[in-house]
Protein backbone atom coordinates (compact mmCIF):
# COMPACT_ATOMS: atom_id res chain seq x y z
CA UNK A 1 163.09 172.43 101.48
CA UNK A 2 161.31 169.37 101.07
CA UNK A 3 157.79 170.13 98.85
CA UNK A 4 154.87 168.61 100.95
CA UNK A 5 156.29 167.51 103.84
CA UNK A 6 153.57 166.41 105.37
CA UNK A 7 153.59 163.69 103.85
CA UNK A 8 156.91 162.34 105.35
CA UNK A 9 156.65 159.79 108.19
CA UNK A 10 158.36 160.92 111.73
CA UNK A 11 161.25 158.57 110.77
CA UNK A 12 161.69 160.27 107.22
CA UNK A 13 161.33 163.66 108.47
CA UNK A 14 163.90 162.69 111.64
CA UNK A 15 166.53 161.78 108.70
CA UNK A 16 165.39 164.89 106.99
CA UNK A 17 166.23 167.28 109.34
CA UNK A 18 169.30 165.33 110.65
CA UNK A 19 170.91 165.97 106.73
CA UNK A 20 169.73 169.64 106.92
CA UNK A 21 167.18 168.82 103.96
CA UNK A 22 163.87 169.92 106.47
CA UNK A 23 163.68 172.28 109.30
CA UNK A 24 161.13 171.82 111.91
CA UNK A 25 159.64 175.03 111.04
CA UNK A 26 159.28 174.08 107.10
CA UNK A 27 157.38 170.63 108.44
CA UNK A 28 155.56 172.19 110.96
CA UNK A 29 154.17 174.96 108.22
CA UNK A 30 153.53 172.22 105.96
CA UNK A 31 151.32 170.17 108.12
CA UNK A 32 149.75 173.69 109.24
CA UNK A 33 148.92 174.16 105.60
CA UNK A 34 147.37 170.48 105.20
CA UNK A 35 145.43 170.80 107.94
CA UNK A 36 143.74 174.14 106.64
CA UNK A 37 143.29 172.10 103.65
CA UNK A 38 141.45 169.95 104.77
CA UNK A 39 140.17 170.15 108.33
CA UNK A 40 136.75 171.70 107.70
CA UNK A 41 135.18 168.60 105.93
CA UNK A 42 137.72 165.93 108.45
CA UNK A 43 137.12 168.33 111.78
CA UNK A 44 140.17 166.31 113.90
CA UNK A 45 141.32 169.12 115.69
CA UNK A 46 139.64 170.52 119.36
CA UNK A 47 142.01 173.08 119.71
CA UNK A 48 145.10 174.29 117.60
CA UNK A 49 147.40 177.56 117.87
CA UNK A 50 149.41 177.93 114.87
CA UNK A 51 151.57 180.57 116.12
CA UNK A 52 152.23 178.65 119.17
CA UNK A 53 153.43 175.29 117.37
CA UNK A 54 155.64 177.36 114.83
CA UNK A 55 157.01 179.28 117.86
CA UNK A 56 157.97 175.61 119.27
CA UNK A 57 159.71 174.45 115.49
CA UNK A 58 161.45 177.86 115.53
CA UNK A 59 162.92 177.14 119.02
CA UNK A 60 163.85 173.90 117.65
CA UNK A 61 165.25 175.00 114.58
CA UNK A 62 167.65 177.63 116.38
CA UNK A 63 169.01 174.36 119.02
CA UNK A 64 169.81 172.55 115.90
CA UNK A 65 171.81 175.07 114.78
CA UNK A 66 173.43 175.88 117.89
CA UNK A 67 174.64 172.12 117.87
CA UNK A 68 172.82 171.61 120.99
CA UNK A 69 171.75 167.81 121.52
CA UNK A 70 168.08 166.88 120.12
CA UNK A 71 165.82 164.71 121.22
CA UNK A 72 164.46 161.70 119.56
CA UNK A 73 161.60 163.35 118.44
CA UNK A 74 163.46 166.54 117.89
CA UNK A 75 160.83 169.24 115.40
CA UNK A 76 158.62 166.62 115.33
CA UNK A 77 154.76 167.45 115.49
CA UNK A 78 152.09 165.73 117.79
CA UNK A 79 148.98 165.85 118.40
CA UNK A 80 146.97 165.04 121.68
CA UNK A 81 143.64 163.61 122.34
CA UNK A 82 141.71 166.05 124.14
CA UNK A 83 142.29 164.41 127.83
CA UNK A 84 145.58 165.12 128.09
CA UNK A 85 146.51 168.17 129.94
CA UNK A 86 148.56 171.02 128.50
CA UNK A 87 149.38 174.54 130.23
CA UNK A 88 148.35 177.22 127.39
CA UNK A 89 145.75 174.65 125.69
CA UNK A 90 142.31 174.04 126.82
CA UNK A 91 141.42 170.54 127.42
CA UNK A 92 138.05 170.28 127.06
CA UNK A 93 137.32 166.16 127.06
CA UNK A 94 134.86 166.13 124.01
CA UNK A 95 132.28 167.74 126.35
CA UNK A 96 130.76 171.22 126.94
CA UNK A 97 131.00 170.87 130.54
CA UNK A 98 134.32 171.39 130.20
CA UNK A 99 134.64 173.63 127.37
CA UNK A 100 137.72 175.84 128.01
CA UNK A 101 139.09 174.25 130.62
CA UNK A 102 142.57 174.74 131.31
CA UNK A 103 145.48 173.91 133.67
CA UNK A 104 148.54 175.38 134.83
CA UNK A 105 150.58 171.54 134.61
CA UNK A 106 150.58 169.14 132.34
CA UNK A 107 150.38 165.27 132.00
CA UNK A 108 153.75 163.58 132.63
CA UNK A 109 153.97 162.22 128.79
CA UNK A 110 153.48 165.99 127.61
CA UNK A 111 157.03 166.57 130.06
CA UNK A 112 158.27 163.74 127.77
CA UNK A 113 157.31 164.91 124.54
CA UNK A 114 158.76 168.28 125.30
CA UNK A 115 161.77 166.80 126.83
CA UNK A 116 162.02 164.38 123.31
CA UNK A 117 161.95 167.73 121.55
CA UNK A 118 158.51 167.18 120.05
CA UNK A 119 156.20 170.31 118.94
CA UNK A 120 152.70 169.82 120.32
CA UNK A 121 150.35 170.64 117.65
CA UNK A 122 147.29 170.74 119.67
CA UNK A 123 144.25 168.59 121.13
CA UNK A 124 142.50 165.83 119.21
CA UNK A 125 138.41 165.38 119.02
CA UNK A 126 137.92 162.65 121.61
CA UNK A 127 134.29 161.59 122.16
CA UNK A 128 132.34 162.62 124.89
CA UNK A 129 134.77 162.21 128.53
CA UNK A 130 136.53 159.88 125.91
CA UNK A 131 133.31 156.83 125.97
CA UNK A 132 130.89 156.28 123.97
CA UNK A 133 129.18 159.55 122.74
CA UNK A 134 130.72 160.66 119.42
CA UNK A 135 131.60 164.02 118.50
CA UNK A 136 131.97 165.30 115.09
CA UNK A 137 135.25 164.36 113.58
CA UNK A 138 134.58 161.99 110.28
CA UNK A 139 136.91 159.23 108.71
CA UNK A 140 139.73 160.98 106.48
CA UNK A 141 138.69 158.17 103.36
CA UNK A 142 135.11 159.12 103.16
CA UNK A 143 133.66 161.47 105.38
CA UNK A 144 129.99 159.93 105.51
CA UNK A 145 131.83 157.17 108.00
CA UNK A 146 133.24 157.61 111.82
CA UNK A 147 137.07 157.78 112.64
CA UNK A 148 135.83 155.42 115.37
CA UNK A 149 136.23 156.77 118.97
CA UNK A 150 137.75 157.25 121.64
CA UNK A 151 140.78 158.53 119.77
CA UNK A 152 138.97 160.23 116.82
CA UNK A 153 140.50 163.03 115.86
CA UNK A 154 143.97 161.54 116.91
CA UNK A 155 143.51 158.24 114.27
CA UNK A 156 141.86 160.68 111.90
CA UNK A 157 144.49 163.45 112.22
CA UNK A 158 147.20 160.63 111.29
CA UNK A 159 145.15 159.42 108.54
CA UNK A 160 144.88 162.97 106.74
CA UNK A 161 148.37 163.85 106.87
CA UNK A 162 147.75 166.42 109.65
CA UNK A 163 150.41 165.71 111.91
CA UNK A 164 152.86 162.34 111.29
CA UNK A 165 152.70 161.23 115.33
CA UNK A 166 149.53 161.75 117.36
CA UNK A 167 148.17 160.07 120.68
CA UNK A 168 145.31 158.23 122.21
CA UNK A 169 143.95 156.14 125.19
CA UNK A 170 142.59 152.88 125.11
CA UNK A 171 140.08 151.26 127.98
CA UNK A 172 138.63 149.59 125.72
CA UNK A 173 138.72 149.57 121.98
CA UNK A 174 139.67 153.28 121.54
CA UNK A 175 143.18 153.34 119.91
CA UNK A 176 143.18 149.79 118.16
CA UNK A 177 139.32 150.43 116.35
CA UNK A 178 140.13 154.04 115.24
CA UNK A 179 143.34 152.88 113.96
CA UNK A 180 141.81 150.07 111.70
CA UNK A 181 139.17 152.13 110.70
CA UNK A 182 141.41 155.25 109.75
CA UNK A 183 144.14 153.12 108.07
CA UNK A 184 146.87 153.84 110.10
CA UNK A 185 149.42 151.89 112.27
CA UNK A 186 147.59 152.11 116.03
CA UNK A 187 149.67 150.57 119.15
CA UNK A 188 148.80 150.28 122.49
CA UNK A 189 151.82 149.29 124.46
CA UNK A 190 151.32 147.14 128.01
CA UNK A 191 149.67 148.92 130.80
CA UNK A 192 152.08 151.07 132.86
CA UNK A 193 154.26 151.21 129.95
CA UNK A 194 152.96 154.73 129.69
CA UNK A 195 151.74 157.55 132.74
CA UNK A 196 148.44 158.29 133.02
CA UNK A 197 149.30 161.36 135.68
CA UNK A 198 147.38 164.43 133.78
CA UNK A 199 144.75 162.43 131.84
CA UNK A 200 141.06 162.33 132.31
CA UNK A 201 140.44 159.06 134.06
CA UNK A 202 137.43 156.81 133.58
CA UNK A 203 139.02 153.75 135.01
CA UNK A 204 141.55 153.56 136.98
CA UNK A 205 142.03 149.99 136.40
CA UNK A 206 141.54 149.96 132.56
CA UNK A 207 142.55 153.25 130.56
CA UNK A 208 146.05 153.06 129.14
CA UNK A 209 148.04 155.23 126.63
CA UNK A 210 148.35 154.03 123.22
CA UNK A 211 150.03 155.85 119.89
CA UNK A 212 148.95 156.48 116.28
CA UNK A 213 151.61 156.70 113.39
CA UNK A 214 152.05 155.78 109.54
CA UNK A 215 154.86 153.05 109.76
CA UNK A 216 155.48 150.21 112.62
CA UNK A 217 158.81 152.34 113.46
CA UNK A 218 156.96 155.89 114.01
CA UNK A 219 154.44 154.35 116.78
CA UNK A 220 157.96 152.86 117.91
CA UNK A 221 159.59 155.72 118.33
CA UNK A 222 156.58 157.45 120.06
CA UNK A 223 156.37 155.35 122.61
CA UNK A 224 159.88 155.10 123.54
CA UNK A 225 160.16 158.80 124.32
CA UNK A 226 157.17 158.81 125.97
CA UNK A 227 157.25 155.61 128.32
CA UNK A 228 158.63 155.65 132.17
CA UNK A 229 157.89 154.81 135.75
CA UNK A 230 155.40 157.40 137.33
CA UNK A 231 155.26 156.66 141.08
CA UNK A 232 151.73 158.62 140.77
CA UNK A 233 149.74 156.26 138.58
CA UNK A 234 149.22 152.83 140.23
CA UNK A 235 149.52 150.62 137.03
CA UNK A 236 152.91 152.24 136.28
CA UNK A 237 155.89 150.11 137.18
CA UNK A 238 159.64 150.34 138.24
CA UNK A 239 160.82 148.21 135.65
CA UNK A 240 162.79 148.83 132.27
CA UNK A 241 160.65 149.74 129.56
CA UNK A 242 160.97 146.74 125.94
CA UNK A 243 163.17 148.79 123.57
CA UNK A 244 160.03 149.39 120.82
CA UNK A 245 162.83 150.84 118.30
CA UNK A 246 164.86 148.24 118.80
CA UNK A 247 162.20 145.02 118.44
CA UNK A 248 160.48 147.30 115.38
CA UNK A 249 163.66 146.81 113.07
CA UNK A 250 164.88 143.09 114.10
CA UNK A 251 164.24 140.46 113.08
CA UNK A 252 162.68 137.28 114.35
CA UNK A 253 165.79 134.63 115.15
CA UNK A 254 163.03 131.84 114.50
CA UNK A 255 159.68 131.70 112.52
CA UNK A 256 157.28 133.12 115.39
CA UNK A 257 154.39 130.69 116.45
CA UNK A 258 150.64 132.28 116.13
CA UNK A 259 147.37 131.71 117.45
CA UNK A 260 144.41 132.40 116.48
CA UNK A 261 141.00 131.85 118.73
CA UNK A 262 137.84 131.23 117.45
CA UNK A 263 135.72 133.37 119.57
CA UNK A 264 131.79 133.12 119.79
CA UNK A 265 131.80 136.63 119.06
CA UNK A 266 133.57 136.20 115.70
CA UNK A 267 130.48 135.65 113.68
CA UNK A 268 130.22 139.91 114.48
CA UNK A 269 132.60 140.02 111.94
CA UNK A 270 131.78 141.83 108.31
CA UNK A 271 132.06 139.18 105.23
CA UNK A 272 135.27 141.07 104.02
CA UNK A 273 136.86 141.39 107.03
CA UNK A 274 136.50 137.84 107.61
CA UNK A 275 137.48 136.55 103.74
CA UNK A 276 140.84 139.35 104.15
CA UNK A 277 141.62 137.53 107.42
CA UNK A 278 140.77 133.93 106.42
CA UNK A 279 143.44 135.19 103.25
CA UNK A 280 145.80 136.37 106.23
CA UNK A 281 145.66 133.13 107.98
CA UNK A 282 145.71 131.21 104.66
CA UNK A 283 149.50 132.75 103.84
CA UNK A 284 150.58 132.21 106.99
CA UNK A 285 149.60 128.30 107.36
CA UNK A 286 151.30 126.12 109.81
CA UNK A 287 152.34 129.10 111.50
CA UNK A 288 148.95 129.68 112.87
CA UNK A 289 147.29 127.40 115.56
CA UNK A 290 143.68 127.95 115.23
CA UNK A 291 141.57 127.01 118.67
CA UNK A 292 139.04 127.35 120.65
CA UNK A 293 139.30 128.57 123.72
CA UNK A 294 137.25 127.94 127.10
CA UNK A 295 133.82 130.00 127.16
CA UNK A 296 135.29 131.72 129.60
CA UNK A 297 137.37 133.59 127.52
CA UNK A 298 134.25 135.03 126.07
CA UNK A 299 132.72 135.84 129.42
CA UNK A 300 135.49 138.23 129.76
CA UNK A 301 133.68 140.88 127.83
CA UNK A 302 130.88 141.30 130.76
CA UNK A 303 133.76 141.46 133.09
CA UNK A 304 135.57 144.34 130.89
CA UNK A 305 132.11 146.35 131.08
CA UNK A 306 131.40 145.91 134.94
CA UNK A 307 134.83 147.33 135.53
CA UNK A 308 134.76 150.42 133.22
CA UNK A 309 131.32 151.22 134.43
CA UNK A 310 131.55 151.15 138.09
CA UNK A 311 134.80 152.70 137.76
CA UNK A 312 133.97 156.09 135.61
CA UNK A 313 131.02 156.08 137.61
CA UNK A 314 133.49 156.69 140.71
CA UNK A 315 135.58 158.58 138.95
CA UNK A 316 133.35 161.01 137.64
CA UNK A 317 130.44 160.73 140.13
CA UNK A 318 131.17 165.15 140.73
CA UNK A 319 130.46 165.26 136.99
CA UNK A 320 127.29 163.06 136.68
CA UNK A 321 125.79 164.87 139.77
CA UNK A 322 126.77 168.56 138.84
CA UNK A 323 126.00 167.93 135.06
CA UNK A 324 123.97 165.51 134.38
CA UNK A 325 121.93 168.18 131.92
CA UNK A 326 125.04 168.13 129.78
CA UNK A 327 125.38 164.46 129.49
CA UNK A 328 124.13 163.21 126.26
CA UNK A 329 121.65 160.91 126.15
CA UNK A 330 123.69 158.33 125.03
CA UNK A 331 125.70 158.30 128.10
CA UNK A 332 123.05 158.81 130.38
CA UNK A 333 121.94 154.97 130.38
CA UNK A 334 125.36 153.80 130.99
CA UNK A 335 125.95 155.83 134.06
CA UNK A 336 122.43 154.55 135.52
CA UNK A 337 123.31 151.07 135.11
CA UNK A 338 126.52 151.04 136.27
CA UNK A 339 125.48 153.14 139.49
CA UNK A 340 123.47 149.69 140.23
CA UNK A 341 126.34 147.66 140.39
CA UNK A 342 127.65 146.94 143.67
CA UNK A 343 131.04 147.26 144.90
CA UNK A 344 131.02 143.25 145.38
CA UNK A 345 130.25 142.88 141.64
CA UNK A 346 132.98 144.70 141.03
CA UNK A 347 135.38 143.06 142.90
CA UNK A 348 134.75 140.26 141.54
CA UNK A 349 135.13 141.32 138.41
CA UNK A 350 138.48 142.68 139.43
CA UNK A 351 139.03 139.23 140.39
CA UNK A 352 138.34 137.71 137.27
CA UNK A 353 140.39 139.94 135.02
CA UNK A 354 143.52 139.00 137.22
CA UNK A 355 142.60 135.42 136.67
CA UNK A 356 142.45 136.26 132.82
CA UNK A 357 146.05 138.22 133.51
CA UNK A 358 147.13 134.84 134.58
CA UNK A 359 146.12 132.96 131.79
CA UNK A 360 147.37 134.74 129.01
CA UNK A 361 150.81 135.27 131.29
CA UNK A 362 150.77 131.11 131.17
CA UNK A 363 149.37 130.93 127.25
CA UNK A 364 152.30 133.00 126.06
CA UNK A 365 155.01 130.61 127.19
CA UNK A 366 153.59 128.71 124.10
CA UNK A 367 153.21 131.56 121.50
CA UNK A 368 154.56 134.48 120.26
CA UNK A 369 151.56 136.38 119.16
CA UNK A 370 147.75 136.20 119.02
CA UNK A 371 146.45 137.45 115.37
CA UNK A 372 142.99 139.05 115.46
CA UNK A 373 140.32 140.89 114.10
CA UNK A 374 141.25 144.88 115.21
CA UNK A 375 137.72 145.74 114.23
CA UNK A 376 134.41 144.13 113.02
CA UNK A 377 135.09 145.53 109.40
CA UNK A 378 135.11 148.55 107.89
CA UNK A 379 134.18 152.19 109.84
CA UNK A 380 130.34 152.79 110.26
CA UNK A 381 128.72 155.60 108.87
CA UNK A 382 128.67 159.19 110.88
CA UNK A 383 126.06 159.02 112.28
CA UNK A 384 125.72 155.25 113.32
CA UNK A 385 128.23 154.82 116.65
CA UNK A 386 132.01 154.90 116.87
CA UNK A 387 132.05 150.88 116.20
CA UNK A 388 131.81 147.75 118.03
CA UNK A 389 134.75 147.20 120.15
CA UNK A 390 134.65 143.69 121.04
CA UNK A 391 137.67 142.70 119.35
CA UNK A 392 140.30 144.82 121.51
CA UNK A 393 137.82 143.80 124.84
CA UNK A 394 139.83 140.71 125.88
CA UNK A 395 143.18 142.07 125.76
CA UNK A 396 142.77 145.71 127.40
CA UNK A 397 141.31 144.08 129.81
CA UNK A 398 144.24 141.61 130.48
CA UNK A 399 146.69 144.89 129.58
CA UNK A 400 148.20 143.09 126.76
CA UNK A 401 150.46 145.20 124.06
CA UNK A 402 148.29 145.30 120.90
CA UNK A 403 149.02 146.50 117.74
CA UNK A 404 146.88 147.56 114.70
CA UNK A 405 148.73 147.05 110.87
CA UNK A 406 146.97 148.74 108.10
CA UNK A 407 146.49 145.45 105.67
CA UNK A 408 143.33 144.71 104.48
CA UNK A 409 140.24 147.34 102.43
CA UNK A 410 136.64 146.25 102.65
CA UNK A 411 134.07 146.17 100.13
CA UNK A 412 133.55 149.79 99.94
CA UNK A 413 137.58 150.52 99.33
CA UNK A 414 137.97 151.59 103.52
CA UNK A 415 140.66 150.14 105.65
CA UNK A 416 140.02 147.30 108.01
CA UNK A 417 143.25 146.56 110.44
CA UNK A 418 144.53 142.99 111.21
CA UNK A 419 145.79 142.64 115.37
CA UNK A 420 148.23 141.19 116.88
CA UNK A 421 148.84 140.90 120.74
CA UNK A 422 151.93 139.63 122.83
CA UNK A 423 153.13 138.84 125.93
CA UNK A 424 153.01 141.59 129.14
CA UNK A 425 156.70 143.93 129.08
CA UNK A 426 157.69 141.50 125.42
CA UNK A 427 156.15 144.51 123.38
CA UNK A 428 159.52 144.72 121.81
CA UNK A 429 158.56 140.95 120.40
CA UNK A 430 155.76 141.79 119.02
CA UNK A 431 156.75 144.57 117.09
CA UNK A 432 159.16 142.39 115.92
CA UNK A 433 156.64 139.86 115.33
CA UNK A 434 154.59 142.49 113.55
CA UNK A 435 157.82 143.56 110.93
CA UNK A 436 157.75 139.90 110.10
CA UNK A 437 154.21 139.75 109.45
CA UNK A 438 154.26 142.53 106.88
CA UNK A 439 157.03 141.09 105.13
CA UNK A 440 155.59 137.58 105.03
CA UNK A 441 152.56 139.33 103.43
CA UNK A 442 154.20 141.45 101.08
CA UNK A 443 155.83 138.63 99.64
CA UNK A 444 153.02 137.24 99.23
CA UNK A 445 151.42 139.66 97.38
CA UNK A 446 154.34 139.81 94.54
């Protein structure tokens, strides 16, 4: 037995359990164990059944031993945001109205997990129908400040050593922010990389499925076992999936070329998050192209905004109308606007974002990687919002794989995440891109 195994990545616990060293149902009782530890002052979790997830690592444990094939995540725990849908869990979507909700299927990435040999922990905080509303999970480094949101408790769960593997969604900010602000690796892979069949939608057109880990290979890994075509969800396509594994441990065959953009909205940026990325960009020199790009760019924000609120608007008019006593008060003002904007507005805005699609499709021939702010600097206080978004706006929007590295601490000693973003279906190159990164930077640092 391995003492504190939750501490191990997924990777290190994988190689664990392959030597015999860990069984599933030792990890599984040691992340049980940290999460009693420490879940009452973090609050990450929306639902968890210990006897069900050591019933799952026992299962595991006995195919091991019956020299029955594993999957790739085989013993491994997850945990879910609380959209996803689960038979025998409640999935509540960080809201009362829905408090114990449950369903007799589950999402299509849950078949994958459990096909991948995963154990499902349990549901994630998520904010309020996964927007803007926060609930009560707090940051794992100092609980006065917010995990950030959507993917609270899934970021925060990571972050505390709860569970090595946990997912999120992303329409916005909500897997890129939480992950900078929580210190942890956060990736959202290109739209329709990953099914959205089970999850609460709130735009069609926007949400995708991102993954939360402690190394560049774990959020690898994830999202290999979890990725395929789903004829049900309309963003998912019939293509071959990038090999994230694979592009995670290469490395480059030529120094990659960067950009970086110098966006109006830049001067949002805290004064150490913008000296630890100026120090970023310094090491990295002629490698980066700094420029600015057309105002246009920018504009792409408003665009992002008009989309996601007509569309959970739609989505959830049943909701709004049958509810609207149980929508916070936050939410309330969103939902009114958006129900004034007309369904021309929002075609063109549709328009515009595959205009933007185009553009970065054309911009990429050119570079390997866009380097960015993940966040505006280090996690607010509870209390104070989930966090300003703007820096993962452009890119959702345009579907772009993103990823989050845990590099920089602000003034206060939190973590603030540096971004990069690749090419649609190359997400394989920018993890690559992203392992060369971290090793230009830690030789830097010697």
């Amino acid at each position: 037995m391995i003492k504190d195994s939750y501490k191990l990545s997924a990777t290190e616990a994988l190689s664990a359990s392959a030597s015999g060293r860990l069984s599933s149902v030792e990890l599984v009782t040691s992340c049980l164990a940290r999460i009693q530890q420490t879940d009452g002052d973090i609050k990450a979790w929306a639902f968890l059944d210990p006897d069900a997830a050591l019933a799952q690592a026992a299962e595991c444990d006995r195919i091991r031993k019956a020299g029955m094939a594993t999957g790739p995540l085989h013993g491994i725990p997850v945990g879910l945001k609380d959209i996803i849908d689960t038979a025998k869990m409640p999935t509540q979507r960080g809201t009362p109205i829905f408090a114990g909700r449950q369903t007799d299927h589950v999402a299509r990435l849950v078949e994958h997990l459990r096909e991948a040999g995963a154990v499902i922990m349990g549901k994630t905080v998520t904010t309020e129908l996964a927007f803007v509303h926060a609930n009560e999970t707090r940051n794992p480094h100092n609980n006065a400040h917010s995990p950030g949101g959507s993917s609270s408790g899934s970021a925060a769960a990571v972050a505390a050593q709860h569970v090595p593997l946990a997912i999120g969604t992303q329409t916005n900010g909500s897997v890129i922010r939480p992950a900078s602000f929580c210190g942890t690796f956060g990736f959202k892979p290109t739209r329709g990389v990953i099914s959205r069949t089970g999850l609460l939608q709130t735009s069609v057109s926007l949400d995708q499925v991102g993954c939360f880990g402690r190394t560049l290979a774990d959020v690898a890994l994830l999202t290999d076992a979890i990725g395929s075509y789903d004829q049900h969800d309309p963003t998912s396509f019939a293509r071959p999936r990038p090999n994230m594994s694979a592009g995670a441990a290469a490395d480059v065959p030529v120094t990659p070329d960067l950009a970086w953009f110098n966006l109006p909205f830049n001067d949002r940026l805290s004064d150490d998050a913008r000296e630890g990325l100026e120090a970023v960009l310094d090491i990295l020199g002629p490698q980066v192209t700094r420029m600015d790009p057309a105002d246009t760019l920018s504009n792409l924000v408003a665009v992002q905004a008009r989309i996601h609120e007509y569309e959970i608007a739609q989505h959830q008019a049943e909701v709004f109308d049958q509810h609207w006593d149980l929508i916070s008060e936050t939410l309330k003002p969103i939902i009114s606007r958006a129900r004034q904007i007309t369904k021309a507005e929002y075609e063109d805005a549709l328009e515009v974002k595959a205009s933007a699609e185009a553009f970065f499709a054309d911009f990429f021939v050119e570079f390997d990687a866009i380097v960015a702010p993940s966040a505006a600097g280090e996690a607010p206080r509870f209390g104070e919002g989930t966090g300003d978004p703007i820096f993962c706006t452009l890119w959702t929007l345009a579907g772009l794989p993103c990823v989050s590295l845990p590099l920089l601490v602000g003034e206060t000693g939190l973590p603030i995440g540096v971004q990069l973003i690749g090419p649609i279906e190359k997400d394989d190159r920018l993890l690559r891109t992203a392992r060369w990164l971290q090793s230009q930077l830690a030789q830097a640092a010697e």
